[in-house]
PDB file of N, CA and C in Angstrom:
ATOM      1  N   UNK A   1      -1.668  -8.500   9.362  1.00  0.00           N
ATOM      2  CA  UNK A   1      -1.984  -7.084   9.337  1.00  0.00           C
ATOM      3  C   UNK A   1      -3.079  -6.810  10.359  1.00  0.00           C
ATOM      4  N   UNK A   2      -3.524  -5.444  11.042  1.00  0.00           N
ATOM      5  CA  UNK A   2      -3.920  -5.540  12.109  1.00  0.00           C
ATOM      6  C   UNK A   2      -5.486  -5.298  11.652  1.00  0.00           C
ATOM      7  N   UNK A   3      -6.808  -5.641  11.916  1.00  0.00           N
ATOM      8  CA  UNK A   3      -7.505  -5.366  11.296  1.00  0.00           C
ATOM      9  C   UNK A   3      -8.220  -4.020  11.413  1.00  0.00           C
ATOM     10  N   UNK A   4      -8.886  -3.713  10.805  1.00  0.00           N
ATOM     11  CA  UNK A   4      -9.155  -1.997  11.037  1.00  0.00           C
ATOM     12  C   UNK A   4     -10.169  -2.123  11.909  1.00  0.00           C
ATOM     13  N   UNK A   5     -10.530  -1.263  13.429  1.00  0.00           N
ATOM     14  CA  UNK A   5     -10.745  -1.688  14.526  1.00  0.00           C
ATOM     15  C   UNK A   5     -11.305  -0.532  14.795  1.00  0.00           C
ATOM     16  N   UNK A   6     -10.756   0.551  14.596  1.00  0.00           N
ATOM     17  CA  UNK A   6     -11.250   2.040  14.601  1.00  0.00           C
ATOM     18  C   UNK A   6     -12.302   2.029  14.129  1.00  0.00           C
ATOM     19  N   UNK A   7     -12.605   3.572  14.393  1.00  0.00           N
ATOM     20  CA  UNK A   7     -14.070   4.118  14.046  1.00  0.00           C
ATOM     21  C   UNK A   7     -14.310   4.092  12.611  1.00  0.00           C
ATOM     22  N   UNK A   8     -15.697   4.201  12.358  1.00  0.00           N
ATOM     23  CA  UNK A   8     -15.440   4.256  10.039  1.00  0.00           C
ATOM     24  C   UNK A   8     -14.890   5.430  10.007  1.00  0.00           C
ATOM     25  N   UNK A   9     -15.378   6.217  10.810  1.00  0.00           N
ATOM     26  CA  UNK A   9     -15.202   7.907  10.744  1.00  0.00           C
ATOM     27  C   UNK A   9     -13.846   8.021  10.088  1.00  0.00           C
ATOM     28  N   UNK A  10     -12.810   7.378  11.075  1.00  0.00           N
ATOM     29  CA  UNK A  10     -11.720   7.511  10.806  1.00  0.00           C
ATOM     30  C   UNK A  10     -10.937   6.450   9.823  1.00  0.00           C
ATOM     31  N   UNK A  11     -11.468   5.455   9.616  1.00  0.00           N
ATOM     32  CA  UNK A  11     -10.999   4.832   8.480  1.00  0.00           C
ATOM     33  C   UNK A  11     -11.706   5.494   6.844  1.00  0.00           C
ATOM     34  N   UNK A  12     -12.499   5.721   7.338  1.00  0.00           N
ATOM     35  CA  UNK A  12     -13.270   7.280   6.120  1.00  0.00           C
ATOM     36  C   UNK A  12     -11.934   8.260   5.861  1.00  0.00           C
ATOM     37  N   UNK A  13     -12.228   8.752   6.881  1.00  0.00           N
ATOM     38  CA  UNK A  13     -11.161   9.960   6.230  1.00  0.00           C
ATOM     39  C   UNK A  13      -9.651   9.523   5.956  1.00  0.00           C
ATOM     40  N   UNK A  14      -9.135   8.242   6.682  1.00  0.00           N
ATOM     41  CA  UNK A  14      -7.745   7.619   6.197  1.00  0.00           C
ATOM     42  C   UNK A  14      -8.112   7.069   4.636  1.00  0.00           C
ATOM     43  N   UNK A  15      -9.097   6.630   4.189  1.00  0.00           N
ATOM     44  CA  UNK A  15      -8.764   6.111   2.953  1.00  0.00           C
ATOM     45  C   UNK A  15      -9.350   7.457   2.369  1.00  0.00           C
ATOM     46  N   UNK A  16      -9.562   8.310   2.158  1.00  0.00           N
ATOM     47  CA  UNK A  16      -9.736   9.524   1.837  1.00  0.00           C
ATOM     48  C   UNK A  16      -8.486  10.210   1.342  1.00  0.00           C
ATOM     49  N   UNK A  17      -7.910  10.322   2.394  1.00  0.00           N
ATOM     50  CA  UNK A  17      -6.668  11.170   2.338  1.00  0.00           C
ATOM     51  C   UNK A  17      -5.945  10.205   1.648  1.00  0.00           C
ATOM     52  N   UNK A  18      -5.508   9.213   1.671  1.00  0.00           N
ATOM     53  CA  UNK A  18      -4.819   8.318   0.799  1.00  0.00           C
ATOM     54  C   UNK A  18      -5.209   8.216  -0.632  1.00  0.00           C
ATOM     55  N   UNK A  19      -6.439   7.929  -1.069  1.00  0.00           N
ATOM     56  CA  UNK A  19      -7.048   8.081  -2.179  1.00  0.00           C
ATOM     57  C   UNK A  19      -6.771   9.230  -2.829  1.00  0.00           C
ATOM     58  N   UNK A  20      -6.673  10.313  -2.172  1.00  0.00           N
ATOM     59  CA  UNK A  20      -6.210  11.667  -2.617  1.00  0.00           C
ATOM     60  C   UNK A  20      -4.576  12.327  -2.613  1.00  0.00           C
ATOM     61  N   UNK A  21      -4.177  11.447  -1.603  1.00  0.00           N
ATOM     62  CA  UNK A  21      -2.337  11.695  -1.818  1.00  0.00           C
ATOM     63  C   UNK A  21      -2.050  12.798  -0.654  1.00  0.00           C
ATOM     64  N   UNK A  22      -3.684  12.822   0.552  1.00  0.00           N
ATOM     65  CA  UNK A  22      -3.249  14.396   0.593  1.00  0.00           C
ATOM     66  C   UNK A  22      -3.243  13.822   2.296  1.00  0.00           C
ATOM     67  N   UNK A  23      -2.355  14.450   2.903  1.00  0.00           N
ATOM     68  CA  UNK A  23      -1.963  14.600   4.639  1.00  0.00           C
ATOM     69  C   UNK A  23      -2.369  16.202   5.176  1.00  0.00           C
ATOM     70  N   UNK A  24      -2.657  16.351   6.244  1.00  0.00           N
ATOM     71  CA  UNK A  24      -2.496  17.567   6.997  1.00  0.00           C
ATOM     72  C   UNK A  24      -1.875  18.013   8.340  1.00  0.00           C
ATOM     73  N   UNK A  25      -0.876  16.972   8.669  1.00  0.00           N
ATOM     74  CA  UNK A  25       0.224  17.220   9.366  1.00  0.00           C
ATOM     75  C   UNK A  25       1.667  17.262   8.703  1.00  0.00           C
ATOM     76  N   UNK A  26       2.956  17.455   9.569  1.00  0.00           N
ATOM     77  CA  UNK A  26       4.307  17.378   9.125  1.00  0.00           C
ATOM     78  C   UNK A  26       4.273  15.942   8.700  1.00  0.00           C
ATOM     79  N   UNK A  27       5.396  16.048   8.058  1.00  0.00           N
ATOM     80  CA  UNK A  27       6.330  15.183   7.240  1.00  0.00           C
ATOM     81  C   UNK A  27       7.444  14.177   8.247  1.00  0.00           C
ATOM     82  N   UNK A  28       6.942  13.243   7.928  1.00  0.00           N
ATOM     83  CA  UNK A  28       8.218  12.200   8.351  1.00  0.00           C
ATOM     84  C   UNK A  28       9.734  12.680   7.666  1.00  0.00           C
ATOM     85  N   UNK A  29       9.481  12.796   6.524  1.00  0.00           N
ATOM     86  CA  UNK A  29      10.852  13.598   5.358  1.00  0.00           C
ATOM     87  C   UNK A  29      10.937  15.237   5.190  1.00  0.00           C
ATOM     88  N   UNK A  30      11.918  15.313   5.691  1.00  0.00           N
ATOM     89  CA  UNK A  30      11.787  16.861   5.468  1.00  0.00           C
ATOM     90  C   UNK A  30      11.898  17.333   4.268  1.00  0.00           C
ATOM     91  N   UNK A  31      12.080  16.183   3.111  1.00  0.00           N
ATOM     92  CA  UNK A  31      11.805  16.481   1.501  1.00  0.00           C
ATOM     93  C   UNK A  31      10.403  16.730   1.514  1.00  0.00           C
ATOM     94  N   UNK A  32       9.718  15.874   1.938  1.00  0.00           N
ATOM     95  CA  UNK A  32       8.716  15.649   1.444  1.00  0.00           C
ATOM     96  C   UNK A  32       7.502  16.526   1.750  1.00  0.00           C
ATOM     97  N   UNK A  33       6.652  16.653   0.517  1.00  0.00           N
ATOM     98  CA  UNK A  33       5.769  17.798   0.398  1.00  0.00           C
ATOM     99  C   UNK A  33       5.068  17.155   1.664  1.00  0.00           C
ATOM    100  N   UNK A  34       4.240  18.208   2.613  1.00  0.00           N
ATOM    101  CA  UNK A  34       3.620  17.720   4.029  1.00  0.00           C
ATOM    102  C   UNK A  34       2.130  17.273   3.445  1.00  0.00           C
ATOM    103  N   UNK A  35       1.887  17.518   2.494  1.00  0.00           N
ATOM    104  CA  UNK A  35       0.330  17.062   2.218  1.00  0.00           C
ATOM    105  C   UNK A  35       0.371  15.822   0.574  1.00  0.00           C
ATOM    106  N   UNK A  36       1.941  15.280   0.386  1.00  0.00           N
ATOM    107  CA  UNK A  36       1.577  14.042  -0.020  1.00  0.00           C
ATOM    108  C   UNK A  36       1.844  12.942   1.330  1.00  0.00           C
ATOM    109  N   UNK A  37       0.758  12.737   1.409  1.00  0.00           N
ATOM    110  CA  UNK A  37       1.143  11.772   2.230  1.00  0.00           C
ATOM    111  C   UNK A  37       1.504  10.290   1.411  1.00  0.00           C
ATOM    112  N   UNK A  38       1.491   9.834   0.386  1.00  0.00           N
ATOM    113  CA  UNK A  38       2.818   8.810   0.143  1.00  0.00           C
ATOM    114  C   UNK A  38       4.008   9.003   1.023  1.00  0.00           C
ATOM    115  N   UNK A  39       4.650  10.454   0.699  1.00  0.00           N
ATOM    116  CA  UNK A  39       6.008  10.697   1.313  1.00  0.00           C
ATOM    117  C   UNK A  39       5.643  10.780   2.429  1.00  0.00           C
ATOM    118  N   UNK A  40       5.120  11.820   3.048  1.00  0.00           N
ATOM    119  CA  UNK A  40       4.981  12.237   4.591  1.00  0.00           C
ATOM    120  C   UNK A  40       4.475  11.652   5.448  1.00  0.00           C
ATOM    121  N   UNK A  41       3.696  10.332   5.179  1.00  0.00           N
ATOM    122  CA  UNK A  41       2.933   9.321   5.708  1.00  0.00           C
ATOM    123  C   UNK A  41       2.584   8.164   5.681  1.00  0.00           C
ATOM    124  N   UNK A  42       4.039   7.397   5.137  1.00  0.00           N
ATOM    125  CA  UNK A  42       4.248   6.317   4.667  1.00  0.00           C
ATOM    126  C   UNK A  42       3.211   5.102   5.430  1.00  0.00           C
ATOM    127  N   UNK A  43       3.186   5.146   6.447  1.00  0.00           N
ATOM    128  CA  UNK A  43       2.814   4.226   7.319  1.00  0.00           C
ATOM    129  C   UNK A  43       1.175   4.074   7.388  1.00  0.00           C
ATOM    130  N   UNK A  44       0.724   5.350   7.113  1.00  0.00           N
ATOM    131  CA  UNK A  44      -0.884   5.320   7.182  1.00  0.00           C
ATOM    132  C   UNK A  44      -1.302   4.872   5.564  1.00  0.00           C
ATOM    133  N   UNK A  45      -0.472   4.993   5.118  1.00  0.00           N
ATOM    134  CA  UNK A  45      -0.900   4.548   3.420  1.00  0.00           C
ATOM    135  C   UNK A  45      -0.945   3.079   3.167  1.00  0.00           C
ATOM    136  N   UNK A  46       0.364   2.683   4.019  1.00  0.00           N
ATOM    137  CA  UNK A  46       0.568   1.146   3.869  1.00  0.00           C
ATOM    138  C   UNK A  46      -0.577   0.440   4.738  1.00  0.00           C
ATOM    139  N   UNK A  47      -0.821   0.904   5.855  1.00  0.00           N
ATOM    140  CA  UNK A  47      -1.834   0.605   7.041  1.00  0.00           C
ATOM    141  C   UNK A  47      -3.375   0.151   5.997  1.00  0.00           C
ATOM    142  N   UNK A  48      -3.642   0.931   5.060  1.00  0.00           N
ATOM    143  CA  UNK A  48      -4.723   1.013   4.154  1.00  0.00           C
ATOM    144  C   UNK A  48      -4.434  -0.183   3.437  1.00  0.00           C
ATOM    145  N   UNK A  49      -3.811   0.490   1.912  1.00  0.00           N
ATOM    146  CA  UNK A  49      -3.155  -0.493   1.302  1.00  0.00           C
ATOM    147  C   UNK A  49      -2.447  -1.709   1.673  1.00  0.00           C
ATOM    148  N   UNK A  50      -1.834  -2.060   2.861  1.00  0.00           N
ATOM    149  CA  UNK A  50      -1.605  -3.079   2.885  1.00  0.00           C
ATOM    150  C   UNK A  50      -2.744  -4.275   3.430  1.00  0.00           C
ATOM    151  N   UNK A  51      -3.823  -3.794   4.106  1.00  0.00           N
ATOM    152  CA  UNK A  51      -4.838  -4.116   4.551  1.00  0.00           C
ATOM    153  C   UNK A  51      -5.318  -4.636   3.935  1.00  0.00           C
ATOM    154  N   UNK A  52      -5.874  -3.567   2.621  1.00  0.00           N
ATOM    155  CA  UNK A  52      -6.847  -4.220   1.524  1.00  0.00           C
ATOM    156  C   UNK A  52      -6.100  -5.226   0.591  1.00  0.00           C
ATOM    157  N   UNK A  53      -4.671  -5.455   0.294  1.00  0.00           N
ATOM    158  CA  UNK A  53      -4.191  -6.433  -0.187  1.00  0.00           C
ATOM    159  C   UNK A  53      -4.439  -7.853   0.299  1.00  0.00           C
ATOM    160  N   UNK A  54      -4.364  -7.919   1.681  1.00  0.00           N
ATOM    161  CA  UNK A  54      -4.376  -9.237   2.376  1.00  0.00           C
ATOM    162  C   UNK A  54      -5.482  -9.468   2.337  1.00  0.00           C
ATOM    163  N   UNK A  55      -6.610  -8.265   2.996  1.00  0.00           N
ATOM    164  CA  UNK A  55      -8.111  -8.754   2.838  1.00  0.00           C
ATOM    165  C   UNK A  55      -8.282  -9.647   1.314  1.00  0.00           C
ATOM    166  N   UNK A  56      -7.661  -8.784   0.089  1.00  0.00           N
ATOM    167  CA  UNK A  56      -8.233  -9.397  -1.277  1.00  0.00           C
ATOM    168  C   UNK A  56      -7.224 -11.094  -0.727  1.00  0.00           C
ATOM    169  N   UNK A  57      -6.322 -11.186  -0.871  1.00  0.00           N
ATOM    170  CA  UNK A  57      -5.706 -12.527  -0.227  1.00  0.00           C
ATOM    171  C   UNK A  57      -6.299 -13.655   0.541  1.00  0.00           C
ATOM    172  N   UNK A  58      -7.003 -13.017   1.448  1.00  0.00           N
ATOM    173  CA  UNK A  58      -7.616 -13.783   2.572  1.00  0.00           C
ATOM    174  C   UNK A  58      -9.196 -14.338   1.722  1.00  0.00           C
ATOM    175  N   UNK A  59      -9.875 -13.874   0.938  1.00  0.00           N
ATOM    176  CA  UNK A  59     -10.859 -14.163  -0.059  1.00  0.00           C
ATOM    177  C   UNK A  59     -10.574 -15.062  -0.514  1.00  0.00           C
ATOM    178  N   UNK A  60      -9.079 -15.543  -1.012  1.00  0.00           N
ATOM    179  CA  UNK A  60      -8.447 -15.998  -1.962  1.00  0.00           C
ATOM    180  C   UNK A  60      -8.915 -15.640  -3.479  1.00  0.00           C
ATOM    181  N   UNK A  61      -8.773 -14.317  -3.574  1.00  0.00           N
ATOM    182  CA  UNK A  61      -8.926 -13.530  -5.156  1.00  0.00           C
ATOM    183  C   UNK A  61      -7.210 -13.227  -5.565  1.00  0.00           C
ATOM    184  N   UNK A  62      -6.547 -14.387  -6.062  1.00  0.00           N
ATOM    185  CA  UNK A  62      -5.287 -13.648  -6.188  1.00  0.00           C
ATOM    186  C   UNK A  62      -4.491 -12.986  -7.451  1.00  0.00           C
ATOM    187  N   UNK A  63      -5.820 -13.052  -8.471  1.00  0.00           N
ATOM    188  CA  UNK A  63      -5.606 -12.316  -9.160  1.00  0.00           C
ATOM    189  C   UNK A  63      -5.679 -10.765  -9.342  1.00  0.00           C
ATOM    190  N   UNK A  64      -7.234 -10.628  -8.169  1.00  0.00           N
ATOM    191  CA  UNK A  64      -6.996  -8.850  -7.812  1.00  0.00           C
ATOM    192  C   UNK A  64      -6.139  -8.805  -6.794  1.00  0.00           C
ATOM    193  N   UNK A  65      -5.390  -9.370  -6.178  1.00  0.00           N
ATOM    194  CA  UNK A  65      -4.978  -8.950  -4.921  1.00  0.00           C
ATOM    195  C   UNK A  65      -3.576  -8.458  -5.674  1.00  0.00           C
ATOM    196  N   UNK A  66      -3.043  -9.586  -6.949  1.00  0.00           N
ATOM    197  CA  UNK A  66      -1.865  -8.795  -7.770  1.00  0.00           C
ATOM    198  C   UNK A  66      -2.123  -7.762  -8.104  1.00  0.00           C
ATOM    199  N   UNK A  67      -3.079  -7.570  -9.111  1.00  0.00           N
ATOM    200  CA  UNK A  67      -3.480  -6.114  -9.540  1.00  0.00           C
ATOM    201  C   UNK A  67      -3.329  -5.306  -8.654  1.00  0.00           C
ATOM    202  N   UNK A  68      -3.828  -5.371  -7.521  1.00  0.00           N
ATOM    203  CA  UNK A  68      -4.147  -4.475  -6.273  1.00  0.00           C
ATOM    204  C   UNK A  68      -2.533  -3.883  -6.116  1.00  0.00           C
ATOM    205  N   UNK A  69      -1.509  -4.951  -6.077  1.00  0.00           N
ATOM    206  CA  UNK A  69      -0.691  -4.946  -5.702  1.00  0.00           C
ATOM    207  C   UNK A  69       0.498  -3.782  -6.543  1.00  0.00           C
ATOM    208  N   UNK A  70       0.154  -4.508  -7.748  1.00  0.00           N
ATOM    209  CA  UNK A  70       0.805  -3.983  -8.635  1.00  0.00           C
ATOM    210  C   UNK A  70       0.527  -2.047  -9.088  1.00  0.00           C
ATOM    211  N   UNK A  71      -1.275  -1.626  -8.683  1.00  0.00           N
ATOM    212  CA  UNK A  71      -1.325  -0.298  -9.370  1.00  0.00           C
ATOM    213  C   UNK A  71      -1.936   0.169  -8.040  1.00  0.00           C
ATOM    214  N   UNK A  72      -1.576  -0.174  -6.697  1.00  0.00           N
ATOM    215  CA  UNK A  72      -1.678   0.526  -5.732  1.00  0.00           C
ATOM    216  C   UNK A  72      -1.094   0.474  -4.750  1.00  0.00           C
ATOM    217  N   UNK A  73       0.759  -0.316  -4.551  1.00  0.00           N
ATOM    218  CA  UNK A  73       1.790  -0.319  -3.516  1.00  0.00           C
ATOM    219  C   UNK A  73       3.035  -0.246  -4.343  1.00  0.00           C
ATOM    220  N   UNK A  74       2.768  -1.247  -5.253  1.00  0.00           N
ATOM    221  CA  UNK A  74       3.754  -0.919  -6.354  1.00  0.00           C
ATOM    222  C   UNK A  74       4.466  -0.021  -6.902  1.00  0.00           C
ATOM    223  N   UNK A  75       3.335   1.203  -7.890  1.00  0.00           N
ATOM    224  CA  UNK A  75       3.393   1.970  -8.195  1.00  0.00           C
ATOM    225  C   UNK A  75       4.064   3.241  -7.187  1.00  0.00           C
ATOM    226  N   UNK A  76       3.591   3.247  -6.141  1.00  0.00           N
ATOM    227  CA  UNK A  76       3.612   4.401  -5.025  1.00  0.00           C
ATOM    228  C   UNK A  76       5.373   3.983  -4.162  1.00  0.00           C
ATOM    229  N   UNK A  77       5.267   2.325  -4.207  1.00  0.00           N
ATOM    230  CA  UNK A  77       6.679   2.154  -3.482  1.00  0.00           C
ATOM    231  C   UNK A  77       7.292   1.266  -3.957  1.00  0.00           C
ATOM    232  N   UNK A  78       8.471   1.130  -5.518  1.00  0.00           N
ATOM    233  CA  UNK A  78       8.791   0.219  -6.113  1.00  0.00           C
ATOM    234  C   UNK A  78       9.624  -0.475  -5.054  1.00  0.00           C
ATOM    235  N   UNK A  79       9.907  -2.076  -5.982  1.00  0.00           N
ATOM    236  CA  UNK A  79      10.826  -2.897  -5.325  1.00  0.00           C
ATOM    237  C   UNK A  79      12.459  -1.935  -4.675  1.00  0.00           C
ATOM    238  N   UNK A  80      12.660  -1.920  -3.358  1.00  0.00           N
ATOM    239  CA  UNK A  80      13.902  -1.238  -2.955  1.00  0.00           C
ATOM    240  C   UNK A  80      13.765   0.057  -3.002  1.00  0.00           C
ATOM    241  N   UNK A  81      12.729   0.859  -3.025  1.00  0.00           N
ATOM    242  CA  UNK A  81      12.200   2.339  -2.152  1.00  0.00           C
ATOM    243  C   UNK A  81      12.509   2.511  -0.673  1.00  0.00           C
ATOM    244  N   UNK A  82      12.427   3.581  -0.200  1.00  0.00           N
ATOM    245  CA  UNK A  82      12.816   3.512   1.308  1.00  0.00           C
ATOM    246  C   UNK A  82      11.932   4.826   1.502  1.00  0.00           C
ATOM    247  N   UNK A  83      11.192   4.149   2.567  1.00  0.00           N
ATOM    248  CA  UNK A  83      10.012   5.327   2.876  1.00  0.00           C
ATOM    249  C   UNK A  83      10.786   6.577   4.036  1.00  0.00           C
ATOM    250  N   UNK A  84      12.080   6.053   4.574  1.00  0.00           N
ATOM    251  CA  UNK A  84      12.343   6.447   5.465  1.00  0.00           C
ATOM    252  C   UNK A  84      12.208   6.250   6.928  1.00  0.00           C
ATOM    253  N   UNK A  85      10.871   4.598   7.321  1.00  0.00           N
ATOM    254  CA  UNK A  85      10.340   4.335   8.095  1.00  0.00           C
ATOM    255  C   UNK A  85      10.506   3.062   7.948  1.00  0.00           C
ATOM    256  N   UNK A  86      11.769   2.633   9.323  1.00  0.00           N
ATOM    257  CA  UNK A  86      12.257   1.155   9.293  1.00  0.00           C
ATOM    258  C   UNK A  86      11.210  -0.306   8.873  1.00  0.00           C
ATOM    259  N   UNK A  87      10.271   0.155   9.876  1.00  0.00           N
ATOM    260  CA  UNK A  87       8.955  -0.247  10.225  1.00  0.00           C
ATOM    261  C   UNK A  87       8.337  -0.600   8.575  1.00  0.00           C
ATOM    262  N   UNK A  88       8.035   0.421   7.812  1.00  0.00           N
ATOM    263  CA  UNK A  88       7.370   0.392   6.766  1.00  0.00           C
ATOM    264  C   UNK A  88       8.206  -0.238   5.816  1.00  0.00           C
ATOM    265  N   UNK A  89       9.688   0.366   5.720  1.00  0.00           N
ATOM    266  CA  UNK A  89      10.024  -0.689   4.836  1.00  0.00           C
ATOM    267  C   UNK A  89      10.582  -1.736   4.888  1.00  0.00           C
ATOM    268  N   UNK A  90      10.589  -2.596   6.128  1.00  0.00           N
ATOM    269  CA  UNK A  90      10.567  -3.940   6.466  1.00  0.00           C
ATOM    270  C   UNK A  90       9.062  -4.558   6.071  1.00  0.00           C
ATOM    271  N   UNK A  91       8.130  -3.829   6.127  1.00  0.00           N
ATOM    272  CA  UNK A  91       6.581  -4.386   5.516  1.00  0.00           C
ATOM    273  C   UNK A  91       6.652  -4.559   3.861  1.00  0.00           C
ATOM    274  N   UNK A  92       7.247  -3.606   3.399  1.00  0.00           N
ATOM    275  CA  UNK A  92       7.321  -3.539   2.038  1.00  0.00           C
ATOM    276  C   UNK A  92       8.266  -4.558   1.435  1.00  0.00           C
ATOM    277  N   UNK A  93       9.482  -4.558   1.932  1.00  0.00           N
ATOM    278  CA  UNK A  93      10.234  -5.465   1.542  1.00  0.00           C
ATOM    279  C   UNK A  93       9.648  -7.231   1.391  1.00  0.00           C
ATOM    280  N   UNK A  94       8.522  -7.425   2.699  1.00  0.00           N
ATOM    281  CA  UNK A  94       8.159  -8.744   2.899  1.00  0.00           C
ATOM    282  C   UNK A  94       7.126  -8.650   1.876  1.00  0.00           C
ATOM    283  N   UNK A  95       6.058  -7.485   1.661  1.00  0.00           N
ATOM    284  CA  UNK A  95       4.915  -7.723   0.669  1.00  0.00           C
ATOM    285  C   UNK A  95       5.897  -7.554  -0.682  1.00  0.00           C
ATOM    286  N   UNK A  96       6.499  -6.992  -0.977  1.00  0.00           N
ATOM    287  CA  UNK A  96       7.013  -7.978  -2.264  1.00  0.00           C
ATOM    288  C   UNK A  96       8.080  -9.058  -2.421  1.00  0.00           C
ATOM    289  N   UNK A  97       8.349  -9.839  -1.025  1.00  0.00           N
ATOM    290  CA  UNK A  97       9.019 -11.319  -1.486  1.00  0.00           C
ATOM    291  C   UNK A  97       8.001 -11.677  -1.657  1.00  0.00           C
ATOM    292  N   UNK A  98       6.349 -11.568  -0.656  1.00  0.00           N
ATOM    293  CA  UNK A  98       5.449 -12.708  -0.811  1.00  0.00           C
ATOM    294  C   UNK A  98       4.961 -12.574  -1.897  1.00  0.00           C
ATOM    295  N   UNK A  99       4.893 -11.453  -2.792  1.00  0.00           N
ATOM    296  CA  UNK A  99       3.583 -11.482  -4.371  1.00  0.00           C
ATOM    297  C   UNK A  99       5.304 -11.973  -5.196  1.00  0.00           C
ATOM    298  N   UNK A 100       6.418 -12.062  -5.296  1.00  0.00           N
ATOM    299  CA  UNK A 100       7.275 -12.268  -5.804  1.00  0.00           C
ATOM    300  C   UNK A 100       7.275 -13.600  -6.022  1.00  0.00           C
ATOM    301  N   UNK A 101       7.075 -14.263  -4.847  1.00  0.00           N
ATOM    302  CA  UNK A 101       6.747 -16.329  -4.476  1.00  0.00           C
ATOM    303  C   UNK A 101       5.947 -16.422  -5.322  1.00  0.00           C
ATOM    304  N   UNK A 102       5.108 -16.183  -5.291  1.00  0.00           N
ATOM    305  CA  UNK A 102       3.421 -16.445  -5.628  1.00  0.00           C
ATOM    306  C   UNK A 102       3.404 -15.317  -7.105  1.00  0.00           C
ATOM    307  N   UNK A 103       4.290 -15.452  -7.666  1.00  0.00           N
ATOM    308  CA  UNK A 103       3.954 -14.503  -9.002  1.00  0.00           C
ATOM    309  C   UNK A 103       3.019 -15.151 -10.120  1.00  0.00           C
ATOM    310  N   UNK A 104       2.226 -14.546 -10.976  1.00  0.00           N
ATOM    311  CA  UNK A 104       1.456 -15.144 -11.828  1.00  0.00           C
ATOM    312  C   UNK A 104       1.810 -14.929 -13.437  1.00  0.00           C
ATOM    313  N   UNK A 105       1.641 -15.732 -13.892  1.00  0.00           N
ATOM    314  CA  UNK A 105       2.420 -15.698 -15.308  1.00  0.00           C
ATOM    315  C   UNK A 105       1.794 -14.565 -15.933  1.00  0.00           C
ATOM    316  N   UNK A 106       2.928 -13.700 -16.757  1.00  0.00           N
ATOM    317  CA  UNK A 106       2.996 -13.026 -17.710  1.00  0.00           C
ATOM    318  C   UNK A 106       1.786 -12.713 -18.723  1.00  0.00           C
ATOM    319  N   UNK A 107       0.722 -13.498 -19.040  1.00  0.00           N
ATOM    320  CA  UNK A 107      -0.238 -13.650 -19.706  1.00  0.00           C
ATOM    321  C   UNK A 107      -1.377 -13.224 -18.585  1.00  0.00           C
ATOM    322  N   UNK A 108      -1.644 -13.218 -17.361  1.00  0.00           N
ATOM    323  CA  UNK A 108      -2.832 -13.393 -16.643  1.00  0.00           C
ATOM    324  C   UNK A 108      -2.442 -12.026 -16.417  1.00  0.00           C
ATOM    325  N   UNK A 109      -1.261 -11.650 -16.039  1.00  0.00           N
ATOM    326  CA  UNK A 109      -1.086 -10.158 -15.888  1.00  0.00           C
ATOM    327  C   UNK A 109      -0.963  -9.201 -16.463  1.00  0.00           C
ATOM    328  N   UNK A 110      -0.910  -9.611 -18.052  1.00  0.00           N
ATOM    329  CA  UNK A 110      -1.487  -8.687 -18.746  1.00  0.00           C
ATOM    330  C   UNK A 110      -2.815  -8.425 -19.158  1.00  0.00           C
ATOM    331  N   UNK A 111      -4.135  -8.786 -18.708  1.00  0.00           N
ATOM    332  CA  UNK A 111      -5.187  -9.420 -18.413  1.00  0.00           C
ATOM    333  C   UNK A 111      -5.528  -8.660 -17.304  1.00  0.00           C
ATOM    334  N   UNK A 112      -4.957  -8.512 -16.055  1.00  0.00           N
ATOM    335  CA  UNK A 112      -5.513  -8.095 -15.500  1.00  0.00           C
ATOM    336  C   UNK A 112      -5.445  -6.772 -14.987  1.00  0.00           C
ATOM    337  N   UNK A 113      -4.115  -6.003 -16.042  1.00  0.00           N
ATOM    338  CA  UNK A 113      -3.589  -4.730 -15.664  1.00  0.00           C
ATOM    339  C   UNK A 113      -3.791  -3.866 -17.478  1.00  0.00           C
ATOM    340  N   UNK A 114      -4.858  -4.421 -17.307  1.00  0.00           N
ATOM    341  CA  UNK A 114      -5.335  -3.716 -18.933  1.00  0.00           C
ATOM    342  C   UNK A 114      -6.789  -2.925 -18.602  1.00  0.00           C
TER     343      UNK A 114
END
């Protein structure tokens, strides 16, 4: 994942707007409401979120990095979602074979999603 390289300014207001669901340009989907950016901005969400997953990874914390996984990419893009963005969901597809490999038993994950 690429590391965040930009200004804070702007990694400020990207995890901002993500944290909040909210975009202020068009829509990648012409379904999609222009200020969720889940839908309308698949790519800047994952850019975040997928970031902070690997960062928790790269720690080797892999019990938050599931959690992480589970109530903040998960939730927003289940297994076989399609963001509409080849790109993104070729990322998605690979971040859940890899937490899929590496799954943690049933007991630790209820533990850590409580």
């Amino acid at each position: 994942m690429v590391q965040m390289t930009y200004k804070p300014a702007f990694a400020k207001l990207l995890t901002q707007m993500v944290g909040e669901g909210r975009a202020a340009a068009t829509a990648v989907s012409n379904d999609a409401h222009p200020l969720d950016i889940t839908r309308a901005h698949p790519e800047l969400v994952m850019l975040l979120r997928g970031q902070a997953l690997f960062d928790l990874r790269g720690m080797g914390n892999a019990n938050r990095a599931h959690a992480y996984y589970l109530n903040h990419i998960c939730v927003i893009y289940p297994d076989g979602f399609s963001t509409g963005i080849e790109f993104v969901d070729k990322l998605l597809v690979e971040i859940h074979a890899m937490v899929h490999r590496e799954a943690l038993p049933r007991s630790v994950l209820k533990l850590i999603t409580l």
